[in-house]
PDB file of N, CA and C in Angstrom:
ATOM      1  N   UNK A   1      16.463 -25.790  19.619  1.00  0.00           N
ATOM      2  CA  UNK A   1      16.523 -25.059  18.349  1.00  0.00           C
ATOM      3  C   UNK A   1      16.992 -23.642  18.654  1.00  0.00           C
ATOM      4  N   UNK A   2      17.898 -22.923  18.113  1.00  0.00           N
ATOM      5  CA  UNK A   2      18.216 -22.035  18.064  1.00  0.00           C
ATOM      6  C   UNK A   2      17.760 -21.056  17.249  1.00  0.00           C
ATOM      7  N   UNK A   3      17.621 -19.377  17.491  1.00  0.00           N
ATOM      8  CA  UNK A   3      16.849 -18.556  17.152  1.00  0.00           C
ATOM      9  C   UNK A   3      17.330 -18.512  15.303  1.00  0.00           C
ATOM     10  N   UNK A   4      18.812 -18.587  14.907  1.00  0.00           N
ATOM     11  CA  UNK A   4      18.972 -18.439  13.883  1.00  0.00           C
ATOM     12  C   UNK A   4      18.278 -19.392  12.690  1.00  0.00           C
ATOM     13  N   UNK A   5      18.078 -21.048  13.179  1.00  0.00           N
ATOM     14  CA  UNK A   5      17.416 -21.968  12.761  1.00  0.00           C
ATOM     15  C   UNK A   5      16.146 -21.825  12.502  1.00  0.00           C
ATOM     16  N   UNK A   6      14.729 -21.152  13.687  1.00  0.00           N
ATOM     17  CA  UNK A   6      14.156 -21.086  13.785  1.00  0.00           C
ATOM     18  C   UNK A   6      13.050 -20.202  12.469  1.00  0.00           C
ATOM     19  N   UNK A   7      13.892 -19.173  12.028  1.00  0.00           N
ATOM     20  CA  UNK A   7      13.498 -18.290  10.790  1.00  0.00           C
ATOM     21  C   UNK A   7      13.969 -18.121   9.529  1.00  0.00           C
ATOM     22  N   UNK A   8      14.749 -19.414   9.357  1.00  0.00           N
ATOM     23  CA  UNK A   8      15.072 -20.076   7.378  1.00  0.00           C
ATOM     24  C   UNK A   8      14.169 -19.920   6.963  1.00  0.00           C
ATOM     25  N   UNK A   9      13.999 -19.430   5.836  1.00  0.00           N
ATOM     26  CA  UNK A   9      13.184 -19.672   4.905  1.00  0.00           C
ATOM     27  C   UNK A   9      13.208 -21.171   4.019  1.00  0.00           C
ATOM     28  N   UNK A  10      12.233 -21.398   3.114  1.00  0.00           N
ATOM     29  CA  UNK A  10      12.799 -22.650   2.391  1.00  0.00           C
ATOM     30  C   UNK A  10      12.826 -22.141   1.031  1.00  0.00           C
ATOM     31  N   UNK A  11      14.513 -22.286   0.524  1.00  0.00           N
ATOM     32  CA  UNK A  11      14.855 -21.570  -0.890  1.00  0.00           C
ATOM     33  C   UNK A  11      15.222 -20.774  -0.742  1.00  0.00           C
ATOM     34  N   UNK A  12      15.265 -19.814   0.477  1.00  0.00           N
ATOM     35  CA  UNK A  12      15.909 -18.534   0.795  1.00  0.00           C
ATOM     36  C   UNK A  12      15.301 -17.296   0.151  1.00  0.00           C
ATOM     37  N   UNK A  13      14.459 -17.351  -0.408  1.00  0.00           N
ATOM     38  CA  UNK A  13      13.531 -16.361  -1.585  1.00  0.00           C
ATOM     39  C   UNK A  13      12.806 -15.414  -0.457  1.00  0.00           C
ATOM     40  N   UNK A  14      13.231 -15.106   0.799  1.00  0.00           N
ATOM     41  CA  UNK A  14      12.589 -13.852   1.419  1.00  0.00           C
ATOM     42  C   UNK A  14      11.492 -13.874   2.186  1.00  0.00           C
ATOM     43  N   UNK A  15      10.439 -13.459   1.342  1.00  0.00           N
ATOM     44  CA  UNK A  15       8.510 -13.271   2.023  1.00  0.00           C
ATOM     45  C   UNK A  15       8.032 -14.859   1.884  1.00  0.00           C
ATOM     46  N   UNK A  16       8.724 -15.167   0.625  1.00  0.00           N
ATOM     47  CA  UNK A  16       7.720 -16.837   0.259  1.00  0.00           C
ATOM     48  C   UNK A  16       7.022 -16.187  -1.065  1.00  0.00           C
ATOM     49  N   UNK A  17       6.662 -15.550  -1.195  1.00  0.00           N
ATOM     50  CA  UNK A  17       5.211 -15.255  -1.939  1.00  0.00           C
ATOM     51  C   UNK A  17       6.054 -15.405  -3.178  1.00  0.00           C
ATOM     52  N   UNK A  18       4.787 -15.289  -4.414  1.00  0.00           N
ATOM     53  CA  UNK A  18       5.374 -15.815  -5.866  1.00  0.00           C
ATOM     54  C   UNK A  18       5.938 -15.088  -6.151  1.00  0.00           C
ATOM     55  N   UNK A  19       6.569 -15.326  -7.594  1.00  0.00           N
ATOM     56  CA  UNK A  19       8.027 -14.240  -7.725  1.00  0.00           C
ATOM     57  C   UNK A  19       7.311 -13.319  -8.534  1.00  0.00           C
ATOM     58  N   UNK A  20       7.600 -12.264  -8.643  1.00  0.00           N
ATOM     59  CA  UNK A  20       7.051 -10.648  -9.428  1.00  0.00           C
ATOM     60  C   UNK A  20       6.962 -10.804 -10.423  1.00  0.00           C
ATOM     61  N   UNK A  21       5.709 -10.641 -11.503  1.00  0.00           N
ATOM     62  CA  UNK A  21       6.056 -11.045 -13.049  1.00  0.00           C
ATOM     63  C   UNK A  21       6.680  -9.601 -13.723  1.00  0.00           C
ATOM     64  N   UNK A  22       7.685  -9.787 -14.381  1.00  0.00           N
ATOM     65  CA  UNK A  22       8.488  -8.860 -14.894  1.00  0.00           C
ATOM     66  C   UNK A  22       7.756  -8.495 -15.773  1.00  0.00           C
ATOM     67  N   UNK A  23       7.023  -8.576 -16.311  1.00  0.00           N
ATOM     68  CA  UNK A  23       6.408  -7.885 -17.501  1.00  0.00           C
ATOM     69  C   UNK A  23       5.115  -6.811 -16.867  1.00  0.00           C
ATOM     70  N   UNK A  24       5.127  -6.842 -15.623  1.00  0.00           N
ATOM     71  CA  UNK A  24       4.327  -6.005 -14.980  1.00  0.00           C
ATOM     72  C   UNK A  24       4.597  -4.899 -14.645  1.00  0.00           C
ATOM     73  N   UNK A  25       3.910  -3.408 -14.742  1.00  0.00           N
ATOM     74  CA  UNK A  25       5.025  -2.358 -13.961  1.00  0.00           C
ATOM     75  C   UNK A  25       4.253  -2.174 -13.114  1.00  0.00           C
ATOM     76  N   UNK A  26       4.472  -1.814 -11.883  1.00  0.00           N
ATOM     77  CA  UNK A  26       3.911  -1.457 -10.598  1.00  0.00           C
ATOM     78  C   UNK A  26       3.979  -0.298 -10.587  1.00  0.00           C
ATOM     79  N   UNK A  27       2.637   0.736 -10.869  1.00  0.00           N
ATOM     80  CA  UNK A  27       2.871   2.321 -10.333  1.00  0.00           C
ATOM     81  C   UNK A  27       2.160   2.601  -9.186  1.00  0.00           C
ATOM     82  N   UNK A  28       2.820   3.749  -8.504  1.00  0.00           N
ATOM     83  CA  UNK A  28       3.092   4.708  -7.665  1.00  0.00           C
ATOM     84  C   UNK A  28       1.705   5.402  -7.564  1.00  0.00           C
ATOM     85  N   UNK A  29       0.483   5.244  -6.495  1.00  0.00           N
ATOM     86  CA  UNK A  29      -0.301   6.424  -6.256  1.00  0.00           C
ATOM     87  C   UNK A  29       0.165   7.425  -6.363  1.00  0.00           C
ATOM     88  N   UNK A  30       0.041   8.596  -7.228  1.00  0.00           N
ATOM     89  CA  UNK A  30       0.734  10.089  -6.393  1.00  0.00           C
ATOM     90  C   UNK A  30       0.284  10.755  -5.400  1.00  0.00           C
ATOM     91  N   UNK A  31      -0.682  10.263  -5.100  1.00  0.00           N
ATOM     92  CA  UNK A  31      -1.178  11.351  -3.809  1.00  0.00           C
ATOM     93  C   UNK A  31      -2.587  10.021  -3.075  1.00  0.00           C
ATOM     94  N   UNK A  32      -2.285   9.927  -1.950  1.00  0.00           N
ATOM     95  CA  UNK A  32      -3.642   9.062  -0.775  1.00  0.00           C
ATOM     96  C   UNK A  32      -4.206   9.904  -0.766  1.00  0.00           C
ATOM     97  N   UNK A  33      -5.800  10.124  -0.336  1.00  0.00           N
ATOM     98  CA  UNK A  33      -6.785  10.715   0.053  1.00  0.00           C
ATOM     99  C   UNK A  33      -6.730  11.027   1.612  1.00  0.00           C
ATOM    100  N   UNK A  34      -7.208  11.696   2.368  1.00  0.00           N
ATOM    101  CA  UNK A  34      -6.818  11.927   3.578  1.00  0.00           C
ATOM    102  C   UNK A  34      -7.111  10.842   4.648  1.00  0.00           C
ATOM    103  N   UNK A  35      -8.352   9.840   4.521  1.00  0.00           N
ATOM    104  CA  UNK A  35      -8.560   9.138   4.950  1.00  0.00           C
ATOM    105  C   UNK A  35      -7.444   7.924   5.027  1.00  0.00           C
ATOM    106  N   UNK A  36      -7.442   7.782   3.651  1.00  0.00           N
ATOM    107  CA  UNK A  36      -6.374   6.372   3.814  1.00  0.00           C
ATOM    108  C   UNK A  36      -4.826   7.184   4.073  1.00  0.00           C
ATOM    109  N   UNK A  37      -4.372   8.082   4.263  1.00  0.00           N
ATOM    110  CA  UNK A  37      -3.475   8.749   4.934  1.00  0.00           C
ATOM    111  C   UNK A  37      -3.337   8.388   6.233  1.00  0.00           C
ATOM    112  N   UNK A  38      -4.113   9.152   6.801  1.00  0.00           N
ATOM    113  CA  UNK A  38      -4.742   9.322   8.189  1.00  0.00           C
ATOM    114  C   UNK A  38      -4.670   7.776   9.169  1.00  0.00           C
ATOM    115  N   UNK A  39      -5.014   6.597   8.226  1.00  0.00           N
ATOM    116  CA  UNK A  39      -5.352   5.184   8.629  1.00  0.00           C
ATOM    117  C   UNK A  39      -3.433   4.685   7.782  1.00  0.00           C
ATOM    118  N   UNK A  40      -3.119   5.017   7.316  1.00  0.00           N
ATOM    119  CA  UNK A  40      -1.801   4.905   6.453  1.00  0.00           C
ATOM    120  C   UNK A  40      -2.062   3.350   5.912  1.00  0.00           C
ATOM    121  N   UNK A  41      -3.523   3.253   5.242  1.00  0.00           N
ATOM    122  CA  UNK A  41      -3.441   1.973   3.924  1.00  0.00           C
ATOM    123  C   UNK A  41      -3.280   2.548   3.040  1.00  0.00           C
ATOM    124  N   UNK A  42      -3.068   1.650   1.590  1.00  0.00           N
ATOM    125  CA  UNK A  42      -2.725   1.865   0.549  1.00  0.00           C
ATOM    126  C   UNK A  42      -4.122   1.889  -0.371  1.00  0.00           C
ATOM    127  N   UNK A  43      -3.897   3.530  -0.751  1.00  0.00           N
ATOM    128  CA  UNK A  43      -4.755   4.301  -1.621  1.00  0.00           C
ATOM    129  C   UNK A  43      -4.657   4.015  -2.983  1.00  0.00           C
ATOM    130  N   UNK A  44      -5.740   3.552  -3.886  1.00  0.00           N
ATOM    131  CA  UNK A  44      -5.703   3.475  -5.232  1.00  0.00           C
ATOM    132  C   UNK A  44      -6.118   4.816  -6.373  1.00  0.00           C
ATOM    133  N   UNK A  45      -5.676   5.953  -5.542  1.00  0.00           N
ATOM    134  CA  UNK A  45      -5.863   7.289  -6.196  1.00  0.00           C
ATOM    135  C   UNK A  45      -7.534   7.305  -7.108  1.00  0.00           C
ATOM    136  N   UNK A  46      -8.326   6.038  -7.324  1.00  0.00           N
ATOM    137  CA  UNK A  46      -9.312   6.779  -8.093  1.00  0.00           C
ATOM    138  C   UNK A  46      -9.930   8.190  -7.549  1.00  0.00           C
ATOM    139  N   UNK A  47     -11.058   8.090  -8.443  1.00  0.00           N
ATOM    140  CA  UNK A  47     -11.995   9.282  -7.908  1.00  0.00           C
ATOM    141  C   UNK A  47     -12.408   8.817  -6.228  1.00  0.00           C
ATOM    142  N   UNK A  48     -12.790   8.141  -6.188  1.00  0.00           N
ATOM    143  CA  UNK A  48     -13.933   7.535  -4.737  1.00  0.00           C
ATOM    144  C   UNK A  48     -12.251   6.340  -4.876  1.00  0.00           C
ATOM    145  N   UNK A  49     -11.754   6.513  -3.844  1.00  0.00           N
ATOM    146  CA  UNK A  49     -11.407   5.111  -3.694  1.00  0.00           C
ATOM    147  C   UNK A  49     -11.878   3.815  -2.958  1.00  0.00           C
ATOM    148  N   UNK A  50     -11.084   2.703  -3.354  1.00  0.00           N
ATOM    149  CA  UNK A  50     -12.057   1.367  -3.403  1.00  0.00           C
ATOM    150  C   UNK A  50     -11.849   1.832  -1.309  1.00  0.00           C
ATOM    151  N   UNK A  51     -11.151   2.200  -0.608  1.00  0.00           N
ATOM    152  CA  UNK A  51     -11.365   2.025   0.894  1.00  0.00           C
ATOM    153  C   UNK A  51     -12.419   3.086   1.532  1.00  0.00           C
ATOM    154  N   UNK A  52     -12.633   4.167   0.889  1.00  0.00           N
ATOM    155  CA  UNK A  52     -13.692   5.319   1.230  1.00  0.00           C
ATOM    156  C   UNK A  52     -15.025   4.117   0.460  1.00  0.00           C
ATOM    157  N   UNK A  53     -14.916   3.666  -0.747  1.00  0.00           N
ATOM    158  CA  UNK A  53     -15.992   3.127  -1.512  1.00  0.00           C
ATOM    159  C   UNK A  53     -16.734   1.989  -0.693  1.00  0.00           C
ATOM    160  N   UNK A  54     -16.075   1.639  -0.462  1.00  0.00           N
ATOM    161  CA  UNK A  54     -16.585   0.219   0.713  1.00  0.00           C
ATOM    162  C   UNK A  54     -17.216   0.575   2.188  1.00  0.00           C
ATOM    163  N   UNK A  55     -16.805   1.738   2.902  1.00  0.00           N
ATOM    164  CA  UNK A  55     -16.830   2.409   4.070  1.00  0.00           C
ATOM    165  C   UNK A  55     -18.220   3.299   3.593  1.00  0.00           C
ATOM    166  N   UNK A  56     -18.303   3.849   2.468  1.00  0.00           N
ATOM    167  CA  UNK A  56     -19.359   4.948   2.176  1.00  0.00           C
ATOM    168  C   UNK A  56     -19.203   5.971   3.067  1.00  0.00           C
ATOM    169  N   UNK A  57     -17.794   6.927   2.995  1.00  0.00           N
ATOM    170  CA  UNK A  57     -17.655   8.131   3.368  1.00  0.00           C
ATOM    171  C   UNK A  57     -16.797   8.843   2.351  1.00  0.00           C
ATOM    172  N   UNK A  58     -16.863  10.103   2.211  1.00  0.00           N
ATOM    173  CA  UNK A  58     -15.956  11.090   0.988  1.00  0.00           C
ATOM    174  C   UNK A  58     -15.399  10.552   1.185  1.00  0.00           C
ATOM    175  N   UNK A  59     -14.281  10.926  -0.290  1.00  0.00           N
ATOM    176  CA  UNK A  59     -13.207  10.506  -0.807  1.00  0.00           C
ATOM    177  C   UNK A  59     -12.670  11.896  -0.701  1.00  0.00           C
ATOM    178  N   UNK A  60     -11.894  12.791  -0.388  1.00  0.00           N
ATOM    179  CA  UNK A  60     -11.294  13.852  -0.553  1.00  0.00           C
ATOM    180  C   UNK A  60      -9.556  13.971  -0.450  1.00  0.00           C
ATOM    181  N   UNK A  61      -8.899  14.572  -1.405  1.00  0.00           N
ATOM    182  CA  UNK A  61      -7.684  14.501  -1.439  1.00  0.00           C
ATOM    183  C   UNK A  61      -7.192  15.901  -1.488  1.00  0.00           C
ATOM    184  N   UNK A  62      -6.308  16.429  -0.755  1.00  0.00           N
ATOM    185  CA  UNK A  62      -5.542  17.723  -0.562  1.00  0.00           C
ATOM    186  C   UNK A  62      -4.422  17.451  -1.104  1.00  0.00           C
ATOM    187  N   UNK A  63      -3.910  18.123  -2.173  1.00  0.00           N
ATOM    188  CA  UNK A  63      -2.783  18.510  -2.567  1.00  0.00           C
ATOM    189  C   UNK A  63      -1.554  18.475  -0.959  1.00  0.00           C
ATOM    190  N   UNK A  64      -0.463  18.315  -1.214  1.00  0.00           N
ATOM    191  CA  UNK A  64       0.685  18.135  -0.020  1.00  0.00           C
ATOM    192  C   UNK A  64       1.110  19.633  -0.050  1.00  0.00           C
ATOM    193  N   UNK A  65       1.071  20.293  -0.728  1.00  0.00           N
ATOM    194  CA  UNK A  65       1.455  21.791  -0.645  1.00  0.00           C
ATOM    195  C   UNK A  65       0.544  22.478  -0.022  1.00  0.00           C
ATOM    196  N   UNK A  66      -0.706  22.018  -0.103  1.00  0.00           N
ATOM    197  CA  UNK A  66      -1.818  22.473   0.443  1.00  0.00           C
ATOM    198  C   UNK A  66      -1.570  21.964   2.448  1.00  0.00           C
ATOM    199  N   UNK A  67      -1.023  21.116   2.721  1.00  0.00           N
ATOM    200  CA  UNK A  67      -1.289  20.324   3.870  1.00  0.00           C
ATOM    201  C   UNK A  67      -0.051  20.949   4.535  1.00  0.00           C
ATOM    202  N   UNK A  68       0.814  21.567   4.371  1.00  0.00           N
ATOM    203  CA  UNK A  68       1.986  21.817   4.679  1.00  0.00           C
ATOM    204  C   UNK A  68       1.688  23.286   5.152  1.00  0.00           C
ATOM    205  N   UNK A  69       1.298  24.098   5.047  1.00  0.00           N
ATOM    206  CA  UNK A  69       0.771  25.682   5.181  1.00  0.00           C
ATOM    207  C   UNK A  69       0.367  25.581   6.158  1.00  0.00           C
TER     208      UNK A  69
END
């Protein structure tokens, strides 16, 4: 088997995973908390987010203008 064979997809559709429902909009955190920064997962901007919330440590978020100084 050759390497090009080896990584077809079936249907050619990419990841596999289901297709995106269009009627959905996907927004943009504007700003991670420093923690999930720091670890670079994906932050759900609440107050406490759900990865500080689960961990039970602050949630604290610095402005990027602030982090840049």
């Amino acid at each position: 088997m050759n390497y090009a064979q080896a990584h077809v997809t079936p249907g050619g559709q990419g990841r596999g995973g289901p297709p995106a429902d269009p009627g959905k909009i996907h927004r943009r955190t504007p700003m991670a908390c420093t923690f999930c920064r720091g670890r670079k997962l994906k932050c759900d901007g609440r107050g406490t987010c759900g990865n500080c919330e689960r961990r039970g440590i602050p949630c604290v978020y610095i402005p990027v203008s602030e982090q840049q100084k």
